[in-house]
PDB file of N, CA and C in Angstrom:
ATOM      1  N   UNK A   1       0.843  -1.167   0.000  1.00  0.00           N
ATOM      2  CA  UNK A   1       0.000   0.000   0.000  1.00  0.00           C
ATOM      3  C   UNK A   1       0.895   1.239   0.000  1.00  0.00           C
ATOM      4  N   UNK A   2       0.806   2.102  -0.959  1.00  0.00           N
ATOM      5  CA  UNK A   2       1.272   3.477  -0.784  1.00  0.00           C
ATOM      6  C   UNK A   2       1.057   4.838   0.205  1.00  0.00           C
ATOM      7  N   UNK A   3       2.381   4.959   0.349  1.00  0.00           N
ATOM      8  CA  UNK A   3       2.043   5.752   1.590  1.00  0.00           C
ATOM      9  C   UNK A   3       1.769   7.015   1.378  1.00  0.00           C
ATOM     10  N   UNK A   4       0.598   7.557   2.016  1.00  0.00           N
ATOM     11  CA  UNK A   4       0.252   8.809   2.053  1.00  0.00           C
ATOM     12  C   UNK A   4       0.718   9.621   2.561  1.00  0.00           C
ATOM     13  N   UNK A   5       1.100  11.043   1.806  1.00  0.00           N
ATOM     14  CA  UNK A   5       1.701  12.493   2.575  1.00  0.00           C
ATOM     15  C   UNK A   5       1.285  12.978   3.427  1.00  0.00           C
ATOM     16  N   UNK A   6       1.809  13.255   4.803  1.00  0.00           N
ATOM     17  CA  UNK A   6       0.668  13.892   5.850  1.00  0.00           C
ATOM     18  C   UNK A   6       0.065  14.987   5.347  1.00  0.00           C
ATOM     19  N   UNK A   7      -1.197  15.360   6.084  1.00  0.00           N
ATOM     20  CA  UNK A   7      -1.481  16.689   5.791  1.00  0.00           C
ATOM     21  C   UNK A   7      -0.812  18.174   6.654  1.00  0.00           C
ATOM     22  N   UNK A   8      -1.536  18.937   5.882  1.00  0.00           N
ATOM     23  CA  UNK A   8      -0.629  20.082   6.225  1.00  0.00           C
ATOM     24  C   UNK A   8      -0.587  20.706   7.734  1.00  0.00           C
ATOM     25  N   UNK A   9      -1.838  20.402   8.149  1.00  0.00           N
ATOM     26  CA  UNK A   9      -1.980  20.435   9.865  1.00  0.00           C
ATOM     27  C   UNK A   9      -2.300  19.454  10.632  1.00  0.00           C
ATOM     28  N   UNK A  10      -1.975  18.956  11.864  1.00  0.00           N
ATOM     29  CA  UNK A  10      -2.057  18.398  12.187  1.00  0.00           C
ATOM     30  C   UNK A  10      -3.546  18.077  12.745  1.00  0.00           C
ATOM     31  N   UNK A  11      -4.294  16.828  12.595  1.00  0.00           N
ATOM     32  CA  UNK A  11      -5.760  16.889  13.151  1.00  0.00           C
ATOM     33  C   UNK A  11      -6.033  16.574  14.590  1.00  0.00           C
ATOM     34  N   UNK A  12      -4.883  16.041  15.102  1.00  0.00           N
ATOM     35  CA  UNK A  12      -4.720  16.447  16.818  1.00  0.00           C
ATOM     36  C   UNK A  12      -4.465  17.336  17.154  1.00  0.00           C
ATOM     37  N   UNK A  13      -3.758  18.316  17.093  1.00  0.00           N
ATOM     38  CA  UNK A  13      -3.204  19.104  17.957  1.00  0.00           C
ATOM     39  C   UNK A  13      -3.093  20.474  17.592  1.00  0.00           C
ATOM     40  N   UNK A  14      -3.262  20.133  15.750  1.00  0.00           N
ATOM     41  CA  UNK A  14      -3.619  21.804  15.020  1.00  0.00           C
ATOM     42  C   UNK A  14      -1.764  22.315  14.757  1.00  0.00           C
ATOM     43  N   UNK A  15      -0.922  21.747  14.845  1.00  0.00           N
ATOM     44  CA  UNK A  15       0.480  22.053  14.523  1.00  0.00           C
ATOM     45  C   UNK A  15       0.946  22.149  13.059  1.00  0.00           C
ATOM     46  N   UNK A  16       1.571  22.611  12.338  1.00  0.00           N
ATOM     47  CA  UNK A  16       1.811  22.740  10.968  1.00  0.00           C
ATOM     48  C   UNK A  16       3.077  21.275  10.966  1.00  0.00           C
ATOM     49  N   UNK A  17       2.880  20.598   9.660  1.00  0.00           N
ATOM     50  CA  UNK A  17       3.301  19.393   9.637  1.00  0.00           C
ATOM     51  C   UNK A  17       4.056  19.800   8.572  1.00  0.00           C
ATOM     52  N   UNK A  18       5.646  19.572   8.642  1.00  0.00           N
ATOM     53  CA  UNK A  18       6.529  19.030   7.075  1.00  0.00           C
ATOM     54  C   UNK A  18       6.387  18.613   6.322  1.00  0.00           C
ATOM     55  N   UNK A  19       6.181  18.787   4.757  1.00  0.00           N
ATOM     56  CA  UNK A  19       5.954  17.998   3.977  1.00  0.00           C
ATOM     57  C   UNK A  19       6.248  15.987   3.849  1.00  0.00           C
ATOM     58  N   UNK A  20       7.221  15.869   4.053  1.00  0.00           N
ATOM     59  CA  UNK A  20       7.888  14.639   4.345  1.00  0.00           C
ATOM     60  C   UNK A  20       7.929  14.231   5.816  1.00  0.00           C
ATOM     61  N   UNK A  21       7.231  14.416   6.925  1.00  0.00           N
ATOM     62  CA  UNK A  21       6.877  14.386   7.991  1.00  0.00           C
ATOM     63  C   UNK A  21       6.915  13.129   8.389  1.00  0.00           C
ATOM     64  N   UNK A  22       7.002  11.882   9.111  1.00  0.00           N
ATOM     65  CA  UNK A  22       6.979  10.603   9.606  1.00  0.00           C
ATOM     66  C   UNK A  22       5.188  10.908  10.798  1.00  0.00           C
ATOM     67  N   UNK A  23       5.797  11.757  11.299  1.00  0.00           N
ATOM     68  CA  UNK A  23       4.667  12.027  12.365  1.00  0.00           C
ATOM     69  C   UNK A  23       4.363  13.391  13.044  1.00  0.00           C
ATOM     70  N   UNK A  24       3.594  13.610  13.195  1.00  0.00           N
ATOM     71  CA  UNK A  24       3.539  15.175  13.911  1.00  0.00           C
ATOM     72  C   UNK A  24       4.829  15.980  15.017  1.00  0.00           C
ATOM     73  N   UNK A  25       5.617  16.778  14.693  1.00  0.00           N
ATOM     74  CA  UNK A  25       6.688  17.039  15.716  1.00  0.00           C
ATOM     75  C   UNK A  25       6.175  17.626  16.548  1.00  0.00           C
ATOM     76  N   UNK A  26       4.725  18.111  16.814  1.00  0.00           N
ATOM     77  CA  UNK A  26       4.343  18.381  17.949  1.00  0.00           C
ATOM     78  C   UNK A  26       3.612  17.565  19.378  1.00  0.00           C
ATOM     79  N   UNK A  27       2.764  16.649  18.785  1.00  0.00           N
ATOM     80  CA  UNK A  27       2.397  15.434  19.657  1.00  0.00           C
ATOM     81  C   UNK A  27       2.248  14.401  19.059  1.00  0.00           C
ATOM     82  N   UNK A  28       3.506  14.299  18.152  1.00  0.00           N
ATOM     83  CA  UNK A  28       3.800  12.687  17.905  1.00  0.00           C
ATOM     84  C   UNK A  28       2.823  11.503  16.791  1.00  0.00           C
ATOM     85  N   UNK A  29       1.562  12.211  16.904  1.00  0.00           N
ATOM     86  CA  UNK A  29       0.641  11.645  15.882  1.00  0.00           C
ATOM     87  C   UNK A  29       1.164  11.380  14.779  1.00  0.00           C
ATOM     88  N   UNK A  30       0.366   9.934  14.366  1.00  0.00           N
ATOM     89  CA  UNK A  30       0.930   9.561  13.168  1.00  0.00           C
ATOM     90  C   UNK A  30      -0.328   8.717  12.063  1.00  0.00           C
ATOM     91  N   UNK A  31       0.006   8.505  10.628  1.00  0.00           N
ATOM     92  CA  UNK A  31      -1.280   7.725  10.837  1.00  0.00           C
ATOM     93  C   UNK A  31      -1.933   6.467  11.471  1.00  0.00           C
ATOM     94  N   UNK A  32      -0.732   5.904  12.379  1.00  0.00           N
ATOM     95  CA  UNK A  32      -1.552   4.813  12.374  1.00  0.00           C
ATOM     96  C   UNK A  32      -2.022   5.020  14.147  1.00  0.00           C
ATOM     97  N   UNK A  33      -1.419   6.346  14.597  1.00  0.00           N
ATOM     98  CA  UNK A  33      -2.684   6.660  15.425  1.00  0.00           C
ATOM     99  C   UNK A  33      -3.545   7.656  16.169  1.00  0.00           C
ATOM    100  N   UNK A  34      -4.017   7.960  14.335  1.00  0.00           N
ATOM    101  CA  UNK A  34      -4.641   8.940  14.096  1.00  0.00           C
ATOM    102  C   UNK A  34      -4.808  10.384  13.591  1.00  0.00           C
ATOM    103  N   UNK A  35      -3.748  10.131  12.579  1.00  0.00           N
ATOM    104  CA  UNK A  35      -3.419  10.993  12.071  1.00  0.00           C
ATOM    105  C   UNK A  35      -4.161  10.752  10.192  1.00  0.00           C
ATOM    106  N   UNK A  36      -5.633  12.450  10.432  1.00  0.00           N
ATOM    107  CA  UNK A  36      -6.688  12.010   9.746  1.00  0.00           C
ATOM    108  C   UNK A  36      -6.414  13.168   8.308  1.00  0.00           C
ATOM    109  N   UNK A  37      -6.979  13.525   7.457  1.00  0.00           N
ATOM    110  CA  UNK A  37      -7.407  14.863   7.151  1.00  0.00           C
ATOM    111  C   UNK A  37      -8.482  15.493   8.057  1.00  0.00           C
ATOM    112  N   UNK A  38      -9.228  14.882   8.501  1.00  0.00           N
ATOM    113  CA  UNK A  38     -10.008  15.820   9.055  1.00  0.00           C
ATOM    114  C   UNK A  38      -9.986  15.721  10.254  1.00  0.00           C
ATOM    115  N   UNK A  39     -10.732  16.602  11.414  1.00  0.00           N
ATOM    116  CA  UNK A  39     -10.345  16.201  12.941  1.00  0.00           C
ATOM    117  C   UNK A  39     -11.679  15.559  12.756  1.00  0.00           C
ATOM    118  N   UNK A  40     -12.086  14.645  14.097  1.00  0.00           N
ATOM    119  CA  UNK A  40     -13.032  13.975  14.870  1.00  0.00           C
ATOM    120  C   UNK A  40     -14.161  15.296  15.063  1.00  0.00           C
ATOM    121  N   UNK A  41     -14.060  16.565  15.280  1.00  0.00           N
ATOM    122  CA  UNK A  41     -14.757  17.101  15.549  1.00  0.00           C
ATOM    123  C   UNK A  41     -15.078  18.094  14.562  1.00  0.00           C
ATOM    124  N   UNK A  42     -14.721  18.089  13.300  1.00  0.00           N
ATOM    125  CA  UNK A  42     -15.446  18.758  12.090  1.00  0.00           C
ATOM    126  C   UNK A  42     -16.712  18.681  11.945  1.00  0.00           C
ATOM    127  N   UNK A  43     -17.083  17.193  12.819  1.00  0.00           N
ATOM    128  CA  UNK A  43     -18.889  17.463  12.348  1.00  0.00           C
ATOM    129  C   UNK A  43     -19.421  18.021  13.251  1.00  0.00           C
ATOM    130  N   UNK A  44     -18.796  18.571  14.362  1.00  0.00           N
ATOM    131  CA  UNK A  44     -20.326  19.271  15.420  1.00  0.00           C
ATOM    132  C   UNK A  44     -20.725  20.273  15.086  1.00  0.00           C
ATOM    133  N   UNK A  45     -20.157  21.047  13.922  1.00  0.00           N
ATOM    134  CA  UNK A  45     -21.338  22.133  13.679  1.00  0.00           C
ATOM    135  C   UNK A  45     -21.582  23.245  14.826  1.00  0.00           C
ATOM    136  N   UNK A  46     -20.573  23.903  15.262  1.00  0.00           N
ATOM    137  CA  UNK A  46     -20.185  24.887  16.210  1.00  0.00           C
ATOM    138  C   UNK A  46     -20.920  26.012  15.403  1.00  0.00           C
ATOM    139  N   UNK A  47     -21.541  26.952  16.458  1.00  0.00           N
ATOM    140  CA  UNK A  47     -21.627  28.265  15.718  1.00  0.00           C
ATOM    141  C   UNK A  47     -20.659  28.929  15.868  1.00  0.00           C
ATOM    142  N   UNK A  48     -20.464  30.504  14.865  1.00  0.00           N
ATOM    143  CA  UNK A  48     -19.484  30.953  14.935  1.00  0.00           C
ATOM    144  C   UNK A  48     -19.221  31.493  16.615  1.00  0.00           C
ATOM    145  N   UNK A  49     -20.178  31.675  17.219  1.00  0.00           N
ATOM    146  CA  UNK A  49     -20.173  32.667  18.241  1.00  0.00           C
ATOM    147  C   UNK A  49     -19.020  31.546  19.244  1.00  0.00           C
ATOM    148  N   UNK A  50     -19.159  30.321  18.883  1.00  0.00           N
ATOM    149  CA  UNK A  50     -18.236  30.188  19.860  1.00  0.00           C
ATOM    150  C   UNK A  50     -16.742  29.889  19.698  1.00  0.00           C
ATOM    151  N   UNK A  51     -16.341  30.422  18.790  1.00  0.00           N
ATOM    152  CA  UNK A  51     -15.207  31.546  18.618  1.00  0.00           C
ATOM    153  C   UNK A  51     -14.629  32.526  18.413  1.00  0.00           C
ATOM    154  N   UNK A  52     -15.352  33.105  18.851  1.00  0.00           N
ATOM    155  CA  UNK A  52     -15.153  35.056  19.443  1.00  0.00           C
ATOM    156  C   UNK A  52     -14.486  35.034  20.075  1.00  0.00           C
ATOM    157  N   UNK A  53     -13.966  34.326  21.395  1.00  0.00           N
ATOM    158  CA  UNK A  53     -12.616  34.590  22.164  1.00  0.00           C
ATOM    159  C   UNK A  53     -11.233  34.574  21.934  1.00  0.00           C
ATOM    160  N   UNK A  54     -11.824  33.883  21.162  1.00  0.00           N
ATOM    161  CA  UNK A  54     -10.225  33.555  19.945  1.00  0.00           C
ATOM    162  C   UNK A  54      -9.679  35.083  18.999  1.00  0.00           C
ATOM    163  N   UNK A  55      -8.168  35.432  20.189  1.00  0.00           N
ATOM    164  CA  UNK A  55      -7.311  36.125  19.661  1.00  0.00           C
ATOM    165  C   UNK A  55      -7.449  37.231  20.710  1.00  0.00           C
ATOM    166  N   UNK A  56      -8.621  37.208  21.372  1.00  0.00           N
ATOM    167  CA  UNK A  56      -8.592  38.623  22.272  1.00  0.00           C
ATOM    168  C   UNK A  56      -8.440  38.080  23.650  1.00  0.00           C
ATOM    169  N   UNK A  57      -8.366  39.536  24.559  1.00  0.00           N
ATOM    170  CA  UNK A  57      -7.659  39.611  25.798  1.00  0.00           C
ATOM    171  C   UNK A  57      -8.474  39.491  26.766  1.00  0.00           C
ATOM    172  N   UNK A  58      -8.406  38.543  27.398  1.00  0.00           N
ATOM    173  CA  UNK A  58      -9.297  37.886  28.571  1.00  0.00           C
ATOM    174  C   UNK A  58     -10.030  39.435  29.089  1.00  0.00           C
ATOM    175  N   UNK A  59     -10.804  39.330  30.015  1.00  0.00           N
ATOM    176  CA  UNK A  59     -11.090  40.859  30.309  1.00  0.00           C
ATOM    177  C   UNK A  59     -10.997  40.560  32.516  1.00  0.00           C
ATOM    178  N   UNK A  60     -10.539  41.981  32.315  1.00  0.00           N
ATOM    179  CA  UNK A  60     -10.111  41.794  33.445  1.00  0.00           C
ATOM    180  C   UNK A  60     -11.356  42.292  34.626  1.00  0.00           C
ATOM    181  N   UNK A  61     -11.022  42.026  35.638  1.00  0.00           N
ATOM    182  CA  UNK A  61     -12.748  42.800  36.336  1.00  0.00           C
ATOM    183  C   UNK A  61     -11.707  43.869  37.129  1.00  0.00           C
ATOM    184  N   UNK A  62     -12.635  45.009  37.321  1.00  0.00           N
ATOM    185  CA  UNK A  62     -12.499  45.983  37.775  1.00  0.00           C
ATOM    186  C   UNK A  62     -12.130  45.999  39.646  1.00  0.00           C
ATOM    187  N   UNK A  63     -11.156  46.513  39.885  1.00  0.00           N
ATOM    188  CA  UNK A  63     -10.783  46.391  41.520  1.00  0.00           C
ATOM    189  C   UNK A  63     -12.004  47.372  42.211  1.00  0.00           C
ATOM    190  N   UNK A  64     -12.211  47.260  43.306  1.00  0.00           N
ATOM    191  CA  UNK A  64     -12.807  48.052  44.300  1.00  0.00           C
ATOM    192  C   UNK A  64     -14.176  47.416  44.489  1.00  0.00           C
ATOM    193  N   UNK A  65     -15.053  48.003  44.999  1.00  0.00           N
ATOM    194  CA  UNK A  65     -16.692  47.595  45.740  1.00  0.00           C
ATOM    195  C   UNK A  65     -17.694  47.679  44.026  1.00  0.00           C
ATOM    196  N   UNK A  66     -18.348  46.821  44.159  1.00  0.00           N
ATOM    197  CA  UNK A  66     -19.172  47.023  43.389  1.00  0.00           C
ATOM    198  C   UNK A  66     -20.294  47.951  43.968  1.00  0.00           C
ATOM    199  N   UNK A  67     -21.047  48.287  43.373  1.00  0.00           N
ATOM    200  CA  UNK A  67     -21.935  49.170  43.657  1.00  0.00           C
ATOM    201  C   UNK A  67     -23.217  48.750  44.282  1.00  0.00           C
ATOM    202  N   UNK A  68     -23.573  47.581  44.397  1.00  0.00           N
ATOM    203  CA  UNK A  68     -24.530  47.554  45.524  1.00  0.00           C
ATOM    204  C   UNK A  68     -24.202  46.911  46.465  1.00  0.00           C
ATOM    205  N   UNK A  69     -22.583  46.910  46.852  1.00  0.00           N
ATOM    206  CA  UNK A  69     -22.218  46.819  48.305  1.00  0.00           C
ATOM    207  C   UNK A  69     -21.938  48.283  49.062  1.00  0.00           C
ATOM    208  N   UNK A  70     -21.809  49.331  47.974  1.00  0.00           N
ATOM    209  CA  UNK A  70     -21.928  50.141  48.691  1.00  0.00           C
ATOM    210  C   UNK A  70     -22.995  50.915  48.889  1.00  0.00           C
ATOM    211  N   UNK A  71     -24.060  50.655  48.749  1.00  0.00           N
ATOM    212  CA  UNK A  71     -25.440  51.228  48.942  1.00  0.00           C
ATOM    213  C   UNK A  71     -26.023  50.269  49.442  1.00  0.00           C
ATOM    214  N   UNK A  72     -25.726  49.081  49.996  1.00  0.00           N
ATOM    215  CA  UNK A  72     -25.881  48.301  51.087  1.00  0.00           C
ATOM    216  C   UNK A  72     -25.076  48.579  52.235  1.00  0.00           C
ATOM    217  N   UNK A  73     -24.040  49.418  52.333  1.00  0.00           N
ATOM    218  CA  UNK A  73     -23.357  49.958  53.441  1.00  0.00           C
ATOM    219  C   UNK A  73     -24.028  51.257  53.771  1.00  0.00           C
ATOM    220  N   UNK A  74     -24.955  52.028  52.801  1.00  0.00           N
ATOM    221  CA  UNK A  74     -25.224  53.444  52.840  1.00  0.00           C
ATOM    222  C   UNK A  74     -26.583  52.937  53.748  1.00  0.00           C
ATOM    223  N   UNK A  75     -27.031  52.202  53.168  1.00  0.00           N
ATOM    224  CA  UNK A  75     -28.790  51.574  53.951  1.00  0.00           C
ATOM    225  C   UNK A  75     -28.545  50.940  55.468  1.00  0.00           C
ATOM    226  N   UNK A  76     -27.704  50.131  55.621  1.00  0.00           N
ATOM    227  CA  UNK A  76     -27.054  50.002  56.730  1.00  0.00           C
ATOM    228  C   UNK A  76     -26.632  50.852  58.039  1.00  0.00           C
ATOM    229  N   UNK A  77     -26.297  52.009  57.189  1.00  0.00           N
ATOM    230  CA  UNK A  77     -25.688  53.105  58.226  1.00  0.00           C
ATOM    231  C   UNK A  77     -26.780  53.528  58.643  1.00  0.00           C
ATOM    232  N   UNK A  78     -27.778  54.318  57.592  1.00  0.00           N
ATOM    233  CA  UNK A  78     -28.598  54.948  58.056  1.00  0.00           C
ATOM    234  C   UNK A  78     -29.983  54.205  58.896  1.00  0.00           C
ATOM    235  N   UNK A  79     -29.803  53.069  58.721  1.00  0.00           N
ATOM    236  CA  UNK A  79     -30.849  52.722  59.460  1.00  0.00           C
ATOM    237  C   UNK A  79     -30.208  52.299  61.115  1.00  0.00           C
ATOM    238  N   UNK A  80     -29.000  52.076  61.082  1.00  0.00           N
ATOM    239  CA  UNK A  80     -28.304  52.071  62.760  1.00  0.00           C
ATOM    240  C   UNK A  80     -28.400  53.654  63.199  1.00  0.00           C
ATOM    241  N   UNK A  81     -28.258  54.726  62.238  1.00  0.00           N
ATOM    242  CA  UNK A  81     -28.304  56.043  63.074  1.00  0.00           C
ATOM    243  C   UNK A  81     -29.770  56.093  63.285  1.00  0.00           C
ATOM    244  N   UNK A  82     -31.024  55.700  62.188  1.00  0.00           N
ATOM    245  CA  UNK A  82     -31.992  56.099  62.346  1.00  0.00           C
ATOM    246  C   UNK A  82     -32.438  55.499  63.778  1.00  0.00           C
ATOM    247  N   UNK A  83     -32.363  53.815  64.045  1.00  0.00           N
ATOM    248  CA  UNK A  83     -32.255  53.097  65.473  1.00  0.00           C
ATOM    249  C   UNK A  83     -31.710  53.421  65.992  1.00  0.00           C
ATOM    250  N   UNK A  84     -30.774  54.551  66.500  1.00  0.00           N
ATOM    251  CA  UNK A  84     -29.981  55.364  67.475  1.00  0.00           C
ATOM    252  C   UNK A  84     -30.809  56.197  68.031  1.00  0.00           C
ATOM    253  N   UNK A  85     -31.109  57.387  67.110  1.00  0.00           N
ATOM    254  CA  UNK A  85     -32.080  58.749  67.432  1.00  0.00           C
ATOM    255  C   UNK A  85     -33.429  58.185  67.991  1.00  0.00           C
ATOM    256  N   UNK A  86     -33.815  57.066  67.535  1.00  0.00           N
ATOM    257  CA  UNK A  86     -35.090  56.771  67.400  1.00  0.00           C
ATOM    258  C   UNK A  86     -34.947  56.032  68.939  1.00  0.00           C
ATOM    259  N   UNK A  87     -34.166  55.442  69.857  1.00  0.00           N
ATOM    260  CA  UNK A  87     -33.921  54.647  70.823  1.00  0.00           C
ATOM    261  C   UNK A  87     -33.999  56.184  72.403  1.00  0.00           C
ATOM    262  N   UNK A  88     -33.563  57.168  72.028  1.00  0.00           N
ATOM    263  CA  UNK A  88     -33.196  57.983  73.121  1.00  0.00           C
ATOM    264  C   UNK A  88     -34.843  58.490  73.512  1.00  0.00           C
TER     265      UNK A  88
END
């Protein structure tokens, strides 16, 4: 049987493959295990949306109180001063 040229990426691991390649130099794949043209997961039919994260910068969250801890500290206060005045 004649042997087939790998393809140009790898279908494990997504690595660019040498023309004359034996096996993937990135994780070793080969064809006989498993080294396809296509990956295993070409058929799920992903929408695009779920690769939008791809290429951009995680997002970072903002330091300090969010805002209804501090108007849960503002409601707080005023109702211990209001139970203060209101106690004498």
């Amino acid at each position: 049987m004649p042997e087939r040229p790998p393809p140009d990426e790898c279908a494990n691991c997504g690595a660019a493959i040498p023309p004359h390649a034996k096996a993937c130099p990135a994780c070793g794949a080969d064809e006989r295990t498993g080294w396809r043209e296509t990956s295993v997961y070409d058929d799920l039919a992903l929408p695009d949306s779920a690769y939008e994260d791809e290429g951009s910068a995680p997002k970072l969250r903002r330091r300090g109180l969010a805002w209804y801890w501090v108007v849960a500290a503002v409601v707080a206060f005023v109702a211990c001063l209001l139970f203060s005045l209101g106690g004498r």
